[in-house]
C-alpha atoms as a PDB file:
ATOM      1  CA  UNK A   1       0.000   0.000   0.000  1.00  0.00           C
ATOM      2  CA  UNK A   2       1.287   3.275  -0.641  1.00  0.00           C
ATOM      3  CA  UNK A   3       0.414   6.408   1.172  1.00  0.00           C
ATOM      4  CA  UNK A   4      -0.171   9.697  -1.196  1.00  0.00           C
ATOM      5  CA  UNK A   5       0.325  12.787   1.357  1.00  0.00           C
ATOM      6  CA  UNK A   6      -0.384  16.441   0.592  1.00  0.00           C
ATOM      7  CA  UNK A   7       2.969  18.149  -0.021  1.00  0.00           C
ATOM      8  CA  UNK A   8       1.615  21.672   1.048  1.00  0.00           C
ATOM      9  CA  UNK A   9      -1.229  22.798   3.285  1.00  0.00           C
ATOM     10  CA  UNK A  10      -4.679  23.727   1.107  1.00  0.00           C
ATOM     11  CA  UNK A  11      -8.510  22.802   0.448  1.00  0.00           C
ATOM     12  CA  UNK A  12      -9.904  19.779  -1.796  1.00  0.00           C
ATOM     13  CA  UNK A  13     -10.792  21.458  -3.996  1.00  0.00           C
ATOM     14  CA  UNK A  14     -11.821  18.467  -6.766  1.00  0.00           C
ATOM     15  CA  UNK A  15     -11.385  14.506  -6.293  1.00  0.00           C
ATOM     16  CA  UNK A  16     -11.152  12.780  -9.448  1.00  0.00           C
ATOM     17  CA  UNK A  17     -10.472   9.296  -8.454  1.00  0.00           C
ATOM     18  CA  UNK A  18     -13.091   7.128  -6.492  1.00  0.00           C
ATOM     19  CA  UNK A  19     -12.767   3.616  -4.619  1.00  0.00           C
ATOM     20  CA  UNK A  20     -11.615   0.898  -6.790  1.00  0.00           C
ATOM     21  CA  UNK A  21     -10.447   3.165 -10.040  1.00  0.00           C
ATOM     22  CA  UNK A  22      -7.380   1.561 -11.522  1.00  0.00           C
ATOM     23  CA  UNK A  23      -5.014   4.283 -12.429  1.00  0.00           C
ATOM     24  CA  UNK A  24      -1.846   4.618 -14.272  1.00  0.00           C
ATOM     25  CA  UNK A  25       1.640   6.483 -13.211  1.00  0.00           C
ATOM     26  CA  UNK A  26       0.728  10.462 -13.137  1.00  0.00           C
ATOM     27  CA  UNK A  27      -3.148  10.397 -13.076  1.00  0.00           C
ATOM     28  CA  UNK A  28      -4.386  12.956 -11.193  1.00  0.00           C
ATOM     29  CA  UNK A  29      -6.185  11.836  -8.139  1.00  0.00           C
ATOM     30  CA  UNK A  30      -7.456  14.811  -7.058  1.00  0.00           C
ATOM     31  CA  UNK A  31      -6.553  18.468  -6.848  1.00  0.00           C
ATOM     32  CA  UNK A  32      -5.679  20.479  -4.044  1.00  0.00           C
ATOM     33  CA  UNK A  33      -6.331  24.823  -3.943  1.00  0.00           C
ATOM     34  CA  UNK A  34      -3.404  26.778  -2.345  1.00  0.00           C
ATOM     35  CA  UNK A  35      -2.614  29.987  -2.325  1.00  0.00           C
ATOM     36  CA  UNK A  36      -4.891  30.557  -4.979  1.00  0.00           C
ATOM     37  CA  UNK A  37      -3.424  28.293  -7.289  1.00  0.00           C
ATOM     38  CA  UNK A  38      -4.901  24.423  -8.448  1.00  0.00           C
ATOM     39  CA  UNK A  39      -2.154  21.419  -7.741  1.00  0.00           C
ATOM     40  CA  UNK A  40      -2.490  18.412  -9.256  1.00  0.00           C
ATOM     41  CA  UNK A  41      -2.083  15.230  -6.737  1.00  0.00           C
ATOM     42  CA  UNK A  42      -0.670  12.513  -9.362  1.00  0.00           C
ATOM     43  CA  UNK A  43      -0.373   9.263  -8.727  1.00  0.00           C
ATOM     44  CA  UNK A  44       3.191   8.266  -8.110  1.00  0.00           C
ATOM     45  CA  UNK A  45       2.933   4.748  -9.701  1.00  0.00           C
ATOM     46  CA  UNK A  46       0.028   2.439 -11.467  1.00  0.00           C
ATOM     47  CA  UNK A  47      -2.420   0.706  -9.330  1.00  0.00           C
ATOM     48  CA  UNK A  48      -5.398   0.417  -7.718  1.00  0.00           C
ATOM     49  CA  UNK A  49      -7.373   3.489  -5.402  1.00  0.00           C
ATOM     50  CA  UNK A  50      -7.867   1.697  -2.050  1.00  0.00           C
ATOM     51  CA  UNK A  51      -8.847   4.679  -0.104  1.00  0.00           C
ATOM     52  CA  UNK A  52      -9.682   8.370  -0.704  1.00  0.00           C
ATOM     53  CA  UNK A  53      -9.142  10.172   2.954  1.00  0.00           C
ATOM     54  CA  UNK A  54     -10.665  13.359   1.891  1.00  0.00           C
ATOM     55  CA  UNK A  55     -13.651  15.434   1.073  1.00  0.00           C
ATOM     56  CA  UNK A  56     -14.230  18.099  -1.885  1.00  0.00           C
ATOM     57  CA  UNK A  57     -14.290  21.180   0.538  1.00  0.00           C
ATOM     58  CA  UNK A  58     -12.230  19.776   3.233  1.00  0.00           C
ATOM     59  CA  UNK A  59      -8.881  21.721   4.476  1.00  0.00           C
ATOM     60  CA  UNK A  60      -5.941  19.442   4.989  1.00  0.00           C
ATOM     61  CA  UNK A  61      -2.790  20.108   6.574  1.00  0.00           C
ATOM     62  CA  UNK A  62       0.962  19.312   4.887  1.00  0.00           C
ATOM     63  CA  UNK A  63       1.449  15.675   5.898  1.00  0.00           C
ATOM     64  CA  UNK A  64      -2.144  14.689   5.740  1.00  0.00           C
ATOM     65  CA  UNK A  65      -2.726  11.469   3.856  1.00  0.00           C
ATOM     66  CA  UNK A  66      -5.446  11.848   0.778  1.00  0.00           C
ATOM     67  CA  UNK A  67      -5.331   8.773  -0.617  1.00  0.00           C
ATOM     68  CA  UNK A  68      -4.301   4.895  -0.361  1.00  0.00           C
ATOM     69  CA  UNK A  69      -3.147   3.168  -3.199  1.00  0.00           C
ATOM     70  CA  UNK A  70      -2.208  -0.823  -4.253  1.00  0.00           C
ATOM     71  CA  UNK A  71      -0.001  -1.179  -6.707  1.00  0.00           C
END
């Protein structure tokens, strides 16, 4: 299982990837808002979405993890 953590504080602002979506190296899984600005969360490897952590709307802190995946 591998752990995909938010590199920088921000909201949710979209989640593109659900429960069981297989996804290749560099999908997006979601994007976070900072600073005004829309970051793409890719994925860092193929595999499978185990878990998404997070809500569209929800503010997460540097560290926090967003999404589970098995590759």
């Amino acid at each position: 299982m591998i752990e995909i953590e938010a590199e920088i504080a921000g909201n949710v602002w979209k989640v593109e990837k659900a429960v069981g979506d297989c996804v290749k190296e560099e999908d997006v899984l979601l994007i976070l808002e900072s600073m005004k600005m829309e970051i793409p969360v890719e994925a860092p490897c193929a595999g499978t979405v185990r878990e998404v952590r997070v809500q569209e709307g929800e503010t997460v802190e540097e560290g926090t993890v967003l999404v589970v995946l098995e590759s």
